[in-house]
PDB file of N, CA and C in Angstrom:
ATOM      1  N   UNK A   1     126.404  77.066 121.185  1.00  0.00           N
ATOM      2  CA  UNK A   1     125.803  77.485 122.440  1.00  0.00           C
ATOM      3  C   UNK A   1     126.248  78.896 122.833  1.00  0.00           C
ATOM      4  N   UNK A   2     127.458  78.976 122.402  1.00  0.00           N
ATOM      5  CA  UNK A   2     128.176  80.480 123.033  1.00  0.00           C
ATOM      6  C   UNK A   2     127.433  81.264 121.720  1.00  0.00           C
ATOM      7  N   UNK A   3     127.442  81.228 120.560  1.00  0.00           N
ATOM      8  CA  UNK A   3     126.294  82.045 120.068  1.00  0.00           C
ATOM      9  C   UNK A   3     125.392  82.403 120.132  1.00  0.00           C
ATOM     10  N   UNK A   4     124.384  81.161 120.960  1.00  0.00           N
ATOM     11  CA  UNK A   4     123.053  81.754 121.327  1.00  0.00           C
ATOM     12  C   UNK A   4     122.706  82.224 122.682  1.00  0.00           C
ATOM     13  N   UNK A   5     123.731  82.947 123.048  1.00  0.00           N
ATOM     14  CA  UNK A   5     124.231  83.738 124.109  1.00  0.00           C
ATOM     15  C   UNK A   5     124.721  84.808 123.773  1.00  0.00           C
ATOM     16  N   UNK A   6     125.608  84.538 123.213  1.00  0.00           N
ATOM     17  CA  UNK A   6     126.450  86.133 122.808  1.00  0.00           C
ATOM     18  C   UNK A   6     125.699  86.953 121.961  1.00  0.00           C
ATOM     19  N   UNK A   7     125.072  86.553 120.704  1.00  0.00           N
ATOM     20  CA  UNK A   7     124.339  87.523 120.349  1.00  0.00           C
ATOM     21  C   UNK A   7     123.260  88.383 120.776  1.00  0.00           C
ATOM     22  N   UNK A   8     122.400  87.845 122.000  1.00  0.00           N
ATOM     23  CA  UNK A   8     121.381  88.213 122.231  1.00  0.00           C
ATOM     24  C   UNK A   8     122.018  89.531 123.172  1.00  0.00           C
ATOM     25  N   UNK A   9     122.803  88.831 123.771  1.00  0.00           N
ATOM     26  CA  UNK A   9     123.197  89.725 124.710  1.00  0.00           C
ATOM     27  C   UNK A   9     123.999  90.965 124.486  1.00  0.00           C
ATOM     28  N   UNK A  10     124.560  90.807 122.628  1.00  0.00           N
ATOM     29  CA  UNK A  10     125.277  92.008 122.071  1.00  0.00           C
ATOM     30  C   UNK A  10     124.112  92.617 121.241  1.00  0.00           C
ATOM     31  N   UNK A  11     123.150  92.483 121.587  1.00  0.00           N
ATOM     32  CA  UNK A  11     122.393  93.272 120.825  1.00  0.00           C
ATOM     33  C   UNK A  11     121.129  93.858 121.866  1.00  0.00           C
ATOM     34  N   UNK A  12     121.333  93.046 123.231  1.00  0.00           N
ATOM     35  CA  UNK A  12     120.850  94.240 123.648  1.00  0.00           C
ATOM     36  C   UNK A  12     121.991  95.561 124.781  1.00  0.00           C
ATOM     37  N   UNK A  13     123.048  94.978 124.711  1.00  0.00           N
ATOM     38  CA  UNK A  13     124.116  96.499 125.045  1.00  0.00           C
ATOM     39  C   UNK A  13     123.935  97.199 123.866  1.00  0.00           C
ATOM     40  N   UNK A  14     123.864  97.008 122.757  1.00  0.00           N
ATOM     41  CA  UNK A  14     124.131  97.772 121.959  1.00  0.00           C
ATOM     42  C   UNK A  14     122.410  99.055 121.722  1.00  0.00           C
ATOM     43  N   UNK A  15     121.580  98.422 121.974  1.00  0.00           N
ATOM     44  CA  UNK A  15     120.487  98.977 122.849  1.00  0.00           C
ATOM     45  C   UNK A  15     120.198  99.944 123.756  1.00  0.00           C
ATOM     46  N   UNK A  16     121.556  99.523 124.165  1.00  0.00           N
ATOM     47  CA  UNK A  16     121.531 100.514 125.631  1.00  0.00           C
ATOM     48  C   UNK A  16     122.203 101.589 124.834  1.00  0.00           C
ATOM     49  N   UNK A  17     123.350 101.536 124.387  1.00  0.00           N
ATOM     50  CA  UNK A  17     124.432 102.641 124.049  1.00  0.00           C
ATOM     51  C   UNK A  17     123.176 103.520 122.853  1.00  0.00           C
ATOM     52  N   UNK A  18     122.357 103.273 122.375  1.00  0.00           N
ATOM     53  CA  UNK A  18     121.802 103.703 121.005  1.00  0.00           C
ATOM     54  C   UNK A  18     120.542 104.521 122.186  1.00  0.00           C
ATOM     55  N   UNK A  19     120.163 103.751 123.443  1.00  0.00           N
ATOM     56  CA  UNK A  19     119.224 105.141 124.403  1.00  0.00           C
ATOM     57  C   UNK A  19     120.059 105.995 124.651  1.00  0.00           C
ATOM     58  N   UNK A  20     121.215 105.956 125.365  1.00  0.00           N
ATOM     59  CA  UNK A  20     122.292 106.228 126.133  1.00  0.00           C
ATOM     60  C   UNK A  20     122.833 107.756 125.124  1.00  0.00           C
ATOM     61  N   UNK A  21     123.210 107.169 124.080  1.00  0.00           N
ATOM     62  CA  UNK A  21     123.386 108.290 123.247  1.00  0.00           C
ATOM     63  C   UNK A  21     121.834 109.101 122.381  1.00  0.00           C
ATOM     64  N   UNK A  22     121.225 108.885 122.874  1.00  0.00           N
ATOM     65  CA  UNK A  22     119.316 109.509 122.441  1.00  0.00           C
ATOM     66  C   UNK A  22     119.132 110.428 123.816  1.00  0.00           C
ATOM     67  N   UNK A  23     119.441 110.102 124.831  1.00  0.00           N
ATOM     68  CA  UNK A  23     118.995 110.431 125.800  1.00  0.00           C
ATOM     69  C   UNK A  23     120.455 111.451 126.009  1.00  0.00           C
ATOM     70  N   UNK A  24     121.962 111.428 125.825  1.00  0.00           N
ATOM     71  CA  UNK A  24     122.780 112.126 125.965  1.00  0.00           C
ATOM     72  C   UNK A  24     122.408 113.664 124.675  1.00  0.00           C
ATOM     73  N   UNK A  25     121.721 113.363 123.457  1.00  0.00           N
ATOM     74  CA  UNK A  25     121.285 114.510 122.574  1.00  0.00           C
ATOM     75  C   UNK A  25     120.233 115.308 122.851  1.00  0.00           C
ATOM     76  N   UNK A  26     119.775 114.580 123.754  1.00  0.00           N
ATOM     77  CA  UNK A  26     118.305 115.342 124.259  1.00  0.00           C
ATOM     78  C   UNK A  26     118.773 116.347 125.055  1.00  0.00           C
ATOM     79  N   UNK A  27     119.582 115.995 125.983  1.00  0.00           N
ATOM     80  CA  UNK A  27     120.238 116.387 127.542  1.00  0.00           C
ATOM     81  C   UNK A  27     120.442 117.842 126.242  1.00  0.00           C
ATOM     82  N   UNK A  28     122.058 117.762 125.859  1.00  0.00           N
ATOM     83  CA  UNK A  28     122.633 118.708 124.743  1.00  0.00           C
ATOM     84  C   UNK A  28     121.952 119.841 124.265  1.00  0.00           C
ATOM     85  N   UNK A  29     120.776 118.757 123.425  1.00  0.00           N
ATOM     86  CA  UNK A  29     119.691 119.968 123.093  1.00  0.00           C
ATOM     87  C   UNK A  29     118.997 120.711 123.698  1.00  0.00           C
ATOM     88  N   UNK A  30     118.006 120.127 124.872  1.00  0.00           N
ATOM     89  CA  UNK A  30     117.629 121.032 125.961  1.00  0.00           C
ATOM     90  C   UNK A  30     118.765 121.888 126.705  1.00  0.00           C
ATOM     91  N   UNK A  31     119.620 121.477 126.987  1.00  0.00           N
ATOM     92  CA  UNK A  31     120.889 122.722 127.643  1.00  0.00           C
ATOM     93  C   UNK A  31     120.817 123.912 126.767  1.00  0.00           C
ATOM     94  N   UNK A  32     121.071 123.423 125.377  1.00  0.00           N
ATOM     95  CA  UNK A  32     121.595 124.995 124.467  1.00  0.00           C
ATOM     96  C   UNK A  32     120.327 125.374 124.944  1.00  0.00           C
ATOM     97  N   UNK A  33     118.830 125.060 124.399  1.00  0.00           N
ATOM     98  CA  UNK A  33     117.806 125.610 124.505  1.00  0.00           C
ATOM     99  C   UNK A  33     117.724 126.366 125.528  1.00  0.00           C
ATOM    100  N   UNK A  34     118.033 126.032 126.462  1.00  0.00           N
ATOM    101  CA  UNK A  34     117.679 126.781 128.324  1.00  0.00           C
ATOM    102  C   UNK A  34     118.454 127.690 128.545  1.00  0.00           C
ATOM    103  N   UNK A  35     120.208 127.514 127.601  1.00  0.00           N
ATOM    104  CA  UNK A  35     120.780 128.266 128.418  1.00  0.00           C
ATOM    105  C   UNK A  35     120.829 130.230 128.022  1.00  0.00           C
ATOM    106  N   UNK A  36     121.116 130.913 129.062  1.00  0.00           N
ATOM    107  CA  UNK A  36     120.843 132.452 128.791  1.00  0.00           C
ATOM    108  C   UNK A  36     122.571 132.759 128.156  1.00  0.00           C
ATOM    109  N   UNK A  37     123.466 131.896 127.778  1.00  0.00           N
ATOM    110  CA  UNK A  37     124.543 132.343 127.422  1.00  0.00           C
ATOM    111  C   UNK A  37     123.656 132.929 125.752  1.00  0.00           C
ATOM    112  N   UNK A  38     124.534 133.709 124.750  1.00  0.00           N
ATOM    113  CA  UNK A  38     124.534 133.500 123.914  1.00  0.00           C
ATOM    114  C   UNK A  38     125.540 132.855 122.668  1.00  0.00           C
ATOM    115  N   UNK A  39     124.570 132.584 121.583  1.00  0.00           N
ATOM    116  CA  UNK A  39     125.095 131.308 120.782  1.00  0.00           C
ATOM    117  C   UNK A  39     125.578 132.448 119.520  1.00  0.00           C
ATOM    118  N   UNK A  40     126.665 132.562 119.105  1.00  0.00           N
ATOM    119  CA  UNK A  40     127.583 133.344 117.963  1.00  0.00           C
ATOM    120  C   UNK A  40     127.798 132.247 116.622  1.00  0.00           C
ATOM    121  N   UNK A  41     126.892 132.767 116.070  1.00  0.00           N
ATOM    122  CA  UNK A  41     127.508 131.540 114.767  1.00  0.00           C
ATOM    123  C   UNK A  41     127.386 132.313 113.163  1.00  0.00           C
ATOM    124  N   UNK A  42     128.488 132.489 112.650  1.00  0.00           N
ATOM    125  CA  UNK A  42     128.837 133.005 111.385  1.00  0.00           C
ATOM    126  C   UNK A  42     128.585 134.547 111.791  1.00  0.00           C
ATOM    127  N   UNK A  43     129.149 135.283 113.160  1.00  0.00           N
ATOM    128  CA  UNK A  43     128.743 136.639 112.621  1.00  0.00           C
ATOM    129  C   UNK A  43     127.612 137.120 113.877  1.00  0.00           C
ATOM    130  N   UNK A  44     126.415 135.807 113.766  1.00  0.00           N
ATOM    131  CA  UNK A  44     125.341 136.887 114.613  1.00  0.00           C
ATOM    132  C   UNK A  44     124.938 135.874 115.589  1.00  0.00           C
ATOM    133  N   UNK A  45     124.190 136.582 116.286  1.00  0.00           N
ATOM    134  CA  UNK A  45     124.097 136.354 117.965  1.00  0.00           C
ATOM    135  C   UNK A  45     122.705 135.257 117.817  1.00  0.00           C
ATOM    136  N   UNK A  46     123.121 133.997 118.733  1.00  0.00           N
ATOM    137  CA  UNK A  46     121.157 133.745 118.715  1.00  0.00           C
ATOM    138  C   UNK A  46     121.090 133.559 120.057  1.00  0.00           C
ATOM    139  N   UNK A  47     119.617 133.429 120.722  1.00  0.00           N
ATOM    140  CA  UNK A  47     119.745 132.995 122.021  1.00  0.00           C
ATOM    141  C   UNK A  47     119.681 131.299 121.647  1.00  0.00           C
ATOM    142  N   UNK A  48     119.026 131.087 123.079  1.00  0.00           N
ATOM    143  CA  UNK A  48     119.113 129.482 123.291  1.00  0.00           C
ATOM    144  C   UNK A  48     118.005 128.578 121.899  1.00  0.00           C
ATOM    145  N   UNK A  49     117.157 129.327 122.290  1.00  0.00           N
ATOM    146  CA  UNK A  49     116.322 128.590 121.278  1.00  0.00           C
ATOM    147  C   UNK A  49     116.328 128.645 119.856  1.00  0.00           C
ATOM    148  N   UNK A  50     116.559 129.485 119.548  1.00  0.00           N
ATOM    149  CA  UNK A  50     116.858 129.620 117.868  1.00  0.00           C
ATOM    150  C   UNK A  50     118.226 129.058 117.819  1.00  0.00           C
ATOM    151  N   UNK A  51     119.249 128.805 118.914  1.00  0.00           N
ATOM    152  CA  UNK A  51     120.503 127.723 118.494  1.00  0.00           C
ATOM    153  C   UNK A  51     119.965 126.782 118.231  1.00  0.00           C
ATOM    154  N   UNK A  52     119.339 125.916 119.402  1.00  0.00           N
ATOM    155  CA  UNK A  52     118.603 124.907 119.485  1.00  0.00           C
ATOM    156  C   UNK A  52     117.813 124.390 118.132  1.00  0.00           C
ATOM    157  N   UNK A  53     116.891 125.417 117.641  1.00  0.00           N
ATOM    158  CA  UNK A  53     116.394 124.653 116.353  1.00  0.00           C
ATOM    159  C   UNK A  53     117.412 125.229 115.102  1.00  0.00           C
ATOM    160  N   UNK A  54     118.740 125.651 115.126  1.00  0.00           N
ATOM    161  CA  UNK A  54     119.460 125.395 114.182  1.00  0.00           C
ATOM    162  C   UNK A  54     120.543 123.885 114.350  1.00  0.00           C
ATOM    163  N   UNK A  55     120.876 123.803 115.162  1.00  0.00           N
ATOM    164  CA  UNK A  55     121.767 122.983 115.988  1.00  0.00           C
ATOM    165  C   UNK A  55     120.788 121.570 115.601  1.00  0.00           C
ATOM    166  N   UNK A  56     119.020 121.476 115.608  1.00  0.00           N
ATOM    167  CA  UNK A  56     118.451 120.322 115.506  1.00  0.00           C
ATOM    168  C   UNK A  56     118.169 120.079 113.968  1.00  0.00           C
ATOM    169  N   UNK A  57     118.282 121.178 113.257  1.00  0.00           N
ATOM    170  CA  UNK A  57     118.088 120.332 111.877  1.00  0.00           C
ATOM    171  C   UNK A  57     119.907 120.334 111.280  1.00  0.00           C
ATOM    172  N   UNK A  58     120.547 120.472 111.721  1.00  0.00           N
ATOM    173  CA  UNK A  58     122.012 119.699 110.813  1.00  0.00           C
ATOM    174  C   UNK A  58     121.803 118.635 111.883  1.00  0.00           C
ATOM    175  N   UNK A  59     121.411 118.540 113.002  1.00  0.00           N
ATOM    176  CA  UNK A  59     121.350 117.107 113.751  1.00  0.00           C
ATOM    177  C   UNK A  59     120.632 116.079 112.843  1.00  0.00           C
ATOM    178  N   UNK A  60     119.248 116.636 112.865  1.00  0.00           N
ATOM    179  CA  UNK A  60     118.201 115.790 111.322  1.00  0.00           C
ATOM    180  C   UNK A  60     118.994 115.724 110.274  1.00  0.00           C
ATOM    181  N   UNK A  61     120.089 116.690 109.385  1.00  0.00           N
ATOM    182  CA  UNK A  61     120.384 115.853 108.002  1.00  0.00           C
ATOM    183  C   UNK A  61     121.383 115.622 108.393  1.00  0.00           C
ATOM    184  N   UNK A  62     122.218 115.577 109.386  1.00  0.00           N
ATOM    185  CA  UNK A  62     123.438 114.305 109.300  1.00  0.00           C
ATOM    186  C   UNK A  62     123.307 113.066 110.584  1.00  0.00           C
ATOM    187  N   UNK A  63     122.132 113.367 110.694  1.00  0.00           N
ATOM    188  CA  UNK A  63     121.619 111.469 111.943  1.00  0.00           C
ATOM    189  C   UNK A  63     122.343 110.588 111.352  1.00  0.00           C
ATOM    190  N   UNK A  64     122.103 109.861 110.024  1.00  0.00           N
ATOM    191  CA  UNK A  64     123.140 108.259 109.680  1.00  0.00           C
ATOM    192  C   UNK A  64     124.533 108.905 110.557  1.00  0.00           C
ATOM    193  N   UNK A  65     125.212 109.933 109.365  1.00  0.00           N
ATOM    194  CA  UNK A  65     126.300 109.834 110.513  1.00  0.00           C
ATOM    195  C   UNK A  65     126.915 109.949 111.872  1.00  0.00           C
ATOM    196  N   UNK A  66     126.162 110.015 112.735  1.00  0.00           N
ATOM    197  CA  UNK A  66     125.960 110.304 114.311  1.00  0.00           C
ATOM    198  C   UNK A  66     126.013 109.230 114.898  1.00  0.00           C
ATOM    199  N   UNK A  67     126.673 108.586 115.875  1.00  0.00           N
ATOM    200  CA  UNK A  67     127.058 107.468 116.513  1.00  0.00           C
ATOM    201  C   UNK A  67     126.793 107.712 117.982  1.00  0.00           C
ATOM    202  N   UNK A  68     127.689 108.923 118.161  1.00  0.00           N
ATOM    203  CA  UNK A  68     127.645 109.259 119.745  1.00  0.00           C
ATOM    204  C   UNK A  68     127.421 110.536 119.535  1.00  0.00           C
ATOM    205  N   UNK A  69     127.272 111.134 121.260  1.00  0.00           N
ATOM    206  CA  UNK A  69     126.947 112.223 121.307  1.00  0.00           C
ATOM    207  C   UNK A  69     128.400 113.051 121.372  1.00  0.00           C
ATOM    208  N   UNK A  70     129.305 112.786 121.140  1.00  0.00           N
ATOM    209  CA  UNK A  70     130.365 113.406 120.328  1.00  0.00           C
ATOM    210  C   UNK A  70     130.510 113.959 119.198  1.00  0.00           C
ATOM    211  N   UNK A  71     129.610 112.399 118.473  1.00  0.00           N
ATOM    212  CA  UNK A  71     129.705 112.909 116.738  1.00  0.00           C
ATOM    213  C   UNK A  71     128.308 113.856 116.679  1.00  0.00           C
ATOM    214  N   UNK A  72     127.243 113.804 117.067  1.00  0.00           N
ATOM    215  CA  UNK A  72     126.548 114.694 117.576  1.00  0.00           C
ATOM    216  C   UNK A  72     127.078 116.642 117.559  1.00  0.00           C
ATOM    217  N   UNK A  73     127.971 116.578 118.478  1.00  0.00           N
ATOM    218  CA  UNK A  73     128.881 117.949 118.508  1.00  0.00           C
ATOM    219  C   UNK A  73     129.208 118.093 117.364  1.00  0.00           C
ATOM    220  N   UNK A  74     130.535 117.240 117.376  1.00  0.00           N
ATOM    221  CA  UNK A  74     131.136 117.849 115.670  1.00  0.00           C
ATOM    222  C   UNK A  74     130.293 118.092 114.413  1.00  0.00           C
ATOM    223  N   UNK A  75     129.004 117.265 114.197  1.00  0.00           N
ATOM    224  CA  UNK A  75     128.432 117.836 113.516  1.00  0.00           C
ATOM    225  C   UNK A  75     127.257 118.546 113.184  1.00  0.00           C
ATOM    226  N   UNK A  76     126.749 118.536 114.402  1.00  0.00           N
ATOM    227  CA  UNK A  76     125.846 119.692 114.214  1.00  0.00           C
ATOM    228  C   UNK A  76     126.124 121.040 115.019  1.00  0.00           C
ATOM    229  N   UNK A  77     127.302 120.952 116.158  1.00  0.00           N
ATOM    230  CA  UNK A  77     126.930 122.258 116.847  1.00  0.00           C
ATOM    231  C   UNK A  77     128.334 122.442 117.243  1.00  0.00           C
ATOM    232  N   UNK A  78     129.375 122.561 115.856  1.00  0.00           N
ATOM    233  CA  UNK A  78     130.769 122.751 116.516  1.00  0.00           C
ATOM    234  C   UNK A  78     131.420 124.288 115.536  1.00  0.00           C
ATOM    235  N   UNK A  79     130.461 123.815 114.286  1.00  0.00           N
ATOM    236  CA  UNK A  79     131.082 125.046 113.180  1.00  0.00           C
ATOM    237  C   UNK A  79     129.925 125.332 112.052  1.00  0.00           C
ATOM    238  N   UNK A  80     130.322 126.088 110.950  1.00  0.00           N
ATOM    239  CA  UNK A  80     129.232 126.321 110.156  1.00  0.00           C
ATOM    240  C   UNK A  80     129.782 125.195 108.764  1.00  0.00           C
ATOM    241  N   UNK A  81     128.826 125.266 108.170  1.00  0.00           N
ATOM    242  CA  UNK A  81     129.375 123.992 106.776  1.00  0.00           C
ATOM    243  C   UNK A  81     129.980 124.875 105.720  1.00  0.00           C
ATOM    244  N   UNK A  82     128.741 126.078 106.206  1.00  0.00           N
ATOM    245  CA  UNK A  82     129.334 127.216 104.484  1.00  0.00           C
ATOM    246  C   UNK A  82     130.331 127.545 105.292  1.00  0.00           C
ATOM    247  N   UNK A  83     130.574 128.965 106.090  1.00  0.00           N
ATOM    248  CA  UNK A  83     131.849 129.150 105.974  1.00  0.00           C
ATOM    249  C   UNK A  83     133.019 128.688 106.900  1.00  0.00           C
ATOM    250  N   UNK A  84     132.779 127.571 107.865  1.00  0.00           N
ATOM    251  CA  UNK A  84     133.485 126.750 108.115  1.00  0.00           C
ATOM    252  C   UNK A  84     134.174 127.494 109.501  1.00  0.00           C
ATOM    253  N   UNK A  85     133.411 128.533 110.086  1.00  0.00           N
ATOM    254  CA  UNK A  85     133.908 129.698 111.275  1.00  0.00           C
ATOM    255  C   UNK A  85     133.238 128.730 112.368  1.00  0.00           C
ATOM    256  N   UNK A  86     133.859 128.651 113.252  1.00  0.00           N
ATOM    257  CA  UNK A  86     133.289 128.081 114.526  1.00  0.00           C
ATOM    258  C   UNK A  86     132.422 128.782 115.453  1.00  0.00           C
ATOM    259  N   UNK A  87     131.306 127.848 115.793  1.00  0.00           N
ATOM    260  CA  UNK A  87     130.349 128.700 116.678  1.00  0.00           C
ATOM    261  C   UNK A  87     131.080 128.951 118.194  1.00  0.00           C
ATOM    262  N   UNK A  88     130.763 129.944 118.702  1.00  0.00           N
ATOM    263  CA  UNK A  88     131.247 130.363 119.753  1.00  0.00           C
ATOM    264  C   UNK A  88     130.249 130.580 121.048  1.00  0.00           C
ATOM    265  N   UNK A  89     130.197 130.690 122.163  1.00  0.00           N
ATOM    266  CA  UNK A  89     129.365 131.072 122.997  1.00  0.00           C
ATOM    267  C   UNK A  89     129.915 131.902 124.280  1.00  0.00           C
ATOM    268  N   UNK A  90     128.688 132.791 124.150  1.00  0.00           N
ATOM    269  CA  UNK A  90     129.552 134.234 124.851  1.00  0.00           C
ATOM    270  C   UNK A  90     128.391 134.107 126.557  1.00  0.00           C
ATOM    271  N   UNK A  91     128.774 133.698 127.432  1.00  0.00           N
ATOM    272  CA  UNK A  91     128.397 133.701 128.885  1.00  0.00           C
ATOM    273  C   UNK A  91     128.770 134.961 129.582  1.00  0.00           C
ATOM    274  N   UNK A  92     127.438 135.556 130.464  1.00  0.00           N
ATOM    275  CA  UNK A  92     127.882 136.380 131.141  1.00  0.00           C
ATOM    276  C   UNK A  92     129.146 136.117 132.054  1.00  0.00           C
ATOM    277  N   UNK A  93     130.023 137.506 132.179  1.00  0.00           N
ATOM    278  CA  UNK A  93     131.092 136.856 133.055  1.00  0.00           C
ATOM    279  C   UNK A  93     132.161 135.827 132.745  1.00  0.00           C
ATOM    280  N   UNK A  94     132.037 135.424 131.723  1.00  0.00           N
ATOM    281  CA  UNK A  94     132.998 134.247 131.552  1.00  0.00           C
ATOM    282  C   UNK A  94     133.684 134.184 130.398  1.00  0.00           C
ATOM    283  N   UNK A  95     134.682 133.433 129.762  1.00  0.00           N
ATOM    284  CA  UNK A  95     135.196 133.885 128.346  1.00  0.00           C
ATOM    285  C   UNK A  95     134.547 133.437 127.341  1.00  0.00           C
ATOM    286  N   UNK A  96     134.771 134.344 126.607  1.00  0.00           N
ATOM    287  CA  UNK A  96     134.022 132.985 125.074  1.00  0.00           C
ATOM    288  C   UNK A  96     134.781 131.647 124.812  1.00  0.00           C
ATOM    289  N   UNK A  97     133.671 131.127 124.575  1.00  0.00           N
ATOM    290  CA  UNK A  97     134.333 129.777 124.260  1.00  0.00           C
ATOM    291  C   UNK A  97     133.817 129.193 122.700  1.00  0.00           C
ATOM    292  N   UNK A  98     134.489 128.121 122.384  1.00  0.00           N
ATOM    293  CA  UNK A  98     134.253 127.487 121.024  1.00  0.00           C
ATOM    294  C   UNK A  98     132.546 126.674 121.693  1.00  0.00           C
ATOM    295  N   UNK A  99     131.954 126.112 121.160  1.00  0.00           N
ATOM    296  CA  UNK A  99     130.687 125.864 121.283  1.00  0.00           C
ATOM    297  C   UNK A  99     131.182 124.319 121.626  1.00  0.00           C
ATOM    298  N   UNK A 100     131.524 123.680 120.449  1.00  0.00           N
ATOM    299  CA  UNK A 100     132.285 122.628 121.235  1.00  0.00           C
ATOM    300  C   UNK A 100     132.768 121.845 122.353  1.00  0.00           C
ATOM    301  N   UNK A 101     133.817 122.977 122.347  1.00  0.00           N
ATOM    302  CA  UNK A 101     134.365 122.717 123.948  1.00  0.00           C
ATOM    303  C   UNK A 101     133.076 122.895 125.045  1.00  0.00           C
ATOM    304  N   UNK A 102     132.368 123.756 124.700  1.00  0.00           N
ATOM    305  CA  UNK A 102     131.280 124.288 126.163  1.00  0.00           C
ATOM    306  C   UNK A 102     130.028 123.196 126.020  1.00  0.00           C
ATOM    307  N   UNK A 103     129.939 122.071 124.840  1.00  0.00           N
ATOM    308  CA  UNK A 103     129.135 121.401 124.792  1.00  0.00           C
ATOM    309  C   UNK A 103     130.012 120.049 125.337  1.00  0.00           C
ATOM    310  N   UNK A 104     131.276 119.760 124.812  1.00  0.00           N
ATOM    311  CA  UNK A 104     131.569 118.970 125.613  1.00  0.00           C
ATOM    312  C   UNK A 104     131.688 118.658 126.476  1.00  0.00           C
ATOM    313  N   UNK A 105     132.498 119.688 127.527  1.00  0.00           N
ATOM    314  CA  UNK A 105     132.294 119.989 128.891  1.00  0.00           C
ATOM    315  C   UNK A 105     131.196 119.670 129.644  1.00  0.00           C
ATOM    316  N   UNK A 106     129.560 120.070 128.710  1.00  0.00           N
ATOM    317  CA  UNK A 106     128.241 119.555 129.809  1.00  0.00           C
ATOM    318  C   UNK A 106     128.495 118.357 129.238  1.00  0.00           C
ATOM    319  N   UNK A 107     128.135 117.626 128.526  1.00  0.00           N
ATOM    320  CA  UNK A 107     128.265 116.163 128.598  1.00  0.00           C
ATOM    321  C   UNK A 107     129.079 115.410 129.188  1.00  0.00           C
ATOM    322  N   UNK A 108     130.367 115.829 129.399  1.00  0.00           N
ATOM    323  CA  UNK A 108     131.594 115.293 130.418  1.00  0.00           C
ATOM    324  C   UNK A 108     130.394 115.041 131.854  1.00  0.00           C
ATOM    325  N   UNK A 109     130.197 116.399 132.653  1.00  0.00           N
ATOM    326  CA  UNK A 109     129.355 117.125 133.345  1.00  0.00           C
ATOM    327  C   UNK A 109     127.983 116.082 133.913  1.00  0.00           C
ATOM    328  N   UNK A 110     127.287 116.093 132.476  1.00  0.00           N
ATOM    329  CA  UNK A 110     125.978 115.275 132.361  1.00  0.00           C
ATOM    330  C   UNK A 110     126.320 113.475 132.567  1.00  0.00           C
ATOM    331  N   UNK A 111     127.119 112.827 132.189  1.00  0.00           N
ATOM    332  CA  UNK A 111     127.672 111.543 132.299  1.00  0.00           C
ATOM    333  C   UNK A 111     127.863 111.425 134.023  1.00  0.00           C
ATOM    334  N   UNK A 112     129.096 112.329 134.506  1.00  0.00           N
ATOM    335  CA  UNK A 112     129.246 112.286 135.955  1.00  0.00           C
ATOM    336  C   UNK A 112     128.087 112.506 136.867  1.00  0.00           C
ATOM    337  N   UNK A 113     127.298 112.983 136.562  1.00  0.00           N
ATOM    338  CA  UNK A 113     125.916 112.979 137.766  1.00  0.00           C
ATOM    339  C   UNK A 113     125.063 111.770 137.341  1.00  0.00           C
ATOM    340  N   UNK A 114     125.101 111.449 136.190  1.00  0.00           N
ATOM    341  CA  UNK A 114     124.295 109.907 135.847  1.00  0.00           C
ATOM    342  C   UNK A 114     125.252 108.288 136.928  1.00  0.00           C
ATOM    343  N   UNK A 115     126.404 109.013 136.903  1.00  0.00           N
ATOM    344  CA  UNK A 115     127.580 107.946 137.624  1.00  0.00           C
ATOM    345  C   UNK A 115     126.952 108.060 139.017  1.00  0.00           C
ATOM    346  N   UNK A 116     126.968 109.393 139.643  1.00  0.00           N
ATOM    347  CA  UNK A 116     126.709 109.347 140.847  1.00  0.00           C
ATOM    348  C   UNK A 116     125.713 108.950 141.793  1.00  0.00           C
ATOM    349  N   UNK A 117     124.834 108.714 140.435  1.00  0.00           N
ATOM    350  CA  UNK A 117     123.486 108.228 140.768  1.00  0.00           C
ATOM    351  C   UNK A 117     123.109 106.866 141.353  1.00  0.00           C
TER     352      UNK A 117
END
C-alpha cells in the first residue's frame, strides 16, 4: 500500500524539480541574452546574444549531463573546454567577474523572488 503511494508521488516531485530546473535555464539563458554587460571568453568580447547562443549549444551537447541549473553553469557557461580560461564578464562600473560566480549569483537572485511570491 505504501508503494502505491510513494511512487506516484516520487515521480511526480521529481517532475517538478526537472520544470523547476527547465524553467531555472531558461531564466539563465534569457539573462546572459538581455544583459548589456559584456561576455569575455578565451580572449574576445561577445555581447549578450552571441554568449547566449554559445553558452546554448555546450548546453545542447552536454544536456545528459545537466541535472540542475548549477550543473548547467559549470558546464556550459563557467570556462572554455579547449583552453580551459574562464569566461569572465565585464559590467559597466563594476568589477569583472568570473561568469560563474555572476551566473550564480542571478539564480541565487532568481530562486528568492520565486520564494517571495
Amino acid at each position: 500500500m505504501i508503494k502505491l503511494i510513494f511512487t506516484p508521488l516520487l515521480l511526480l516531485v521529481s517532475l517538478f524539480a526537472v520544470a523547476d530546473n527547465t524553467q531555472e535555464i531558461a531564466h539563465l539563458l534569457d539573462f546572459v541574452e538581455k544583459t548589456e554587460c559584456i561576455y569575455q571568453r578565451n580572449g574576445s568580447d561577445h555581447n549578450g546574444k552571441k554568449a547566449r547562443t554559445h553558452i546554448q549549444k555546450k548546453y545542447d551537447y552536454y544536456r545528459d549531463k545537466i541535472k540542475t541549473a548549477e550543473d548547467f553553469i559549470a558546464y556550459s557557461a563557467t570556462k572554455s573546454t579547449m583552453s580551459g580560461k574562464k569566461y569572465t564578464i565585464s559590467c559597466v562600473g563594476k568589477k569583472i567577474q568570473f561568469s560563474g560566480d555572476w551566473l550564480n549569483a542571478e539564480l541565487k537572485r532568481y530562486r528568492a523572488q520565486l520564494v517571495e511570491k
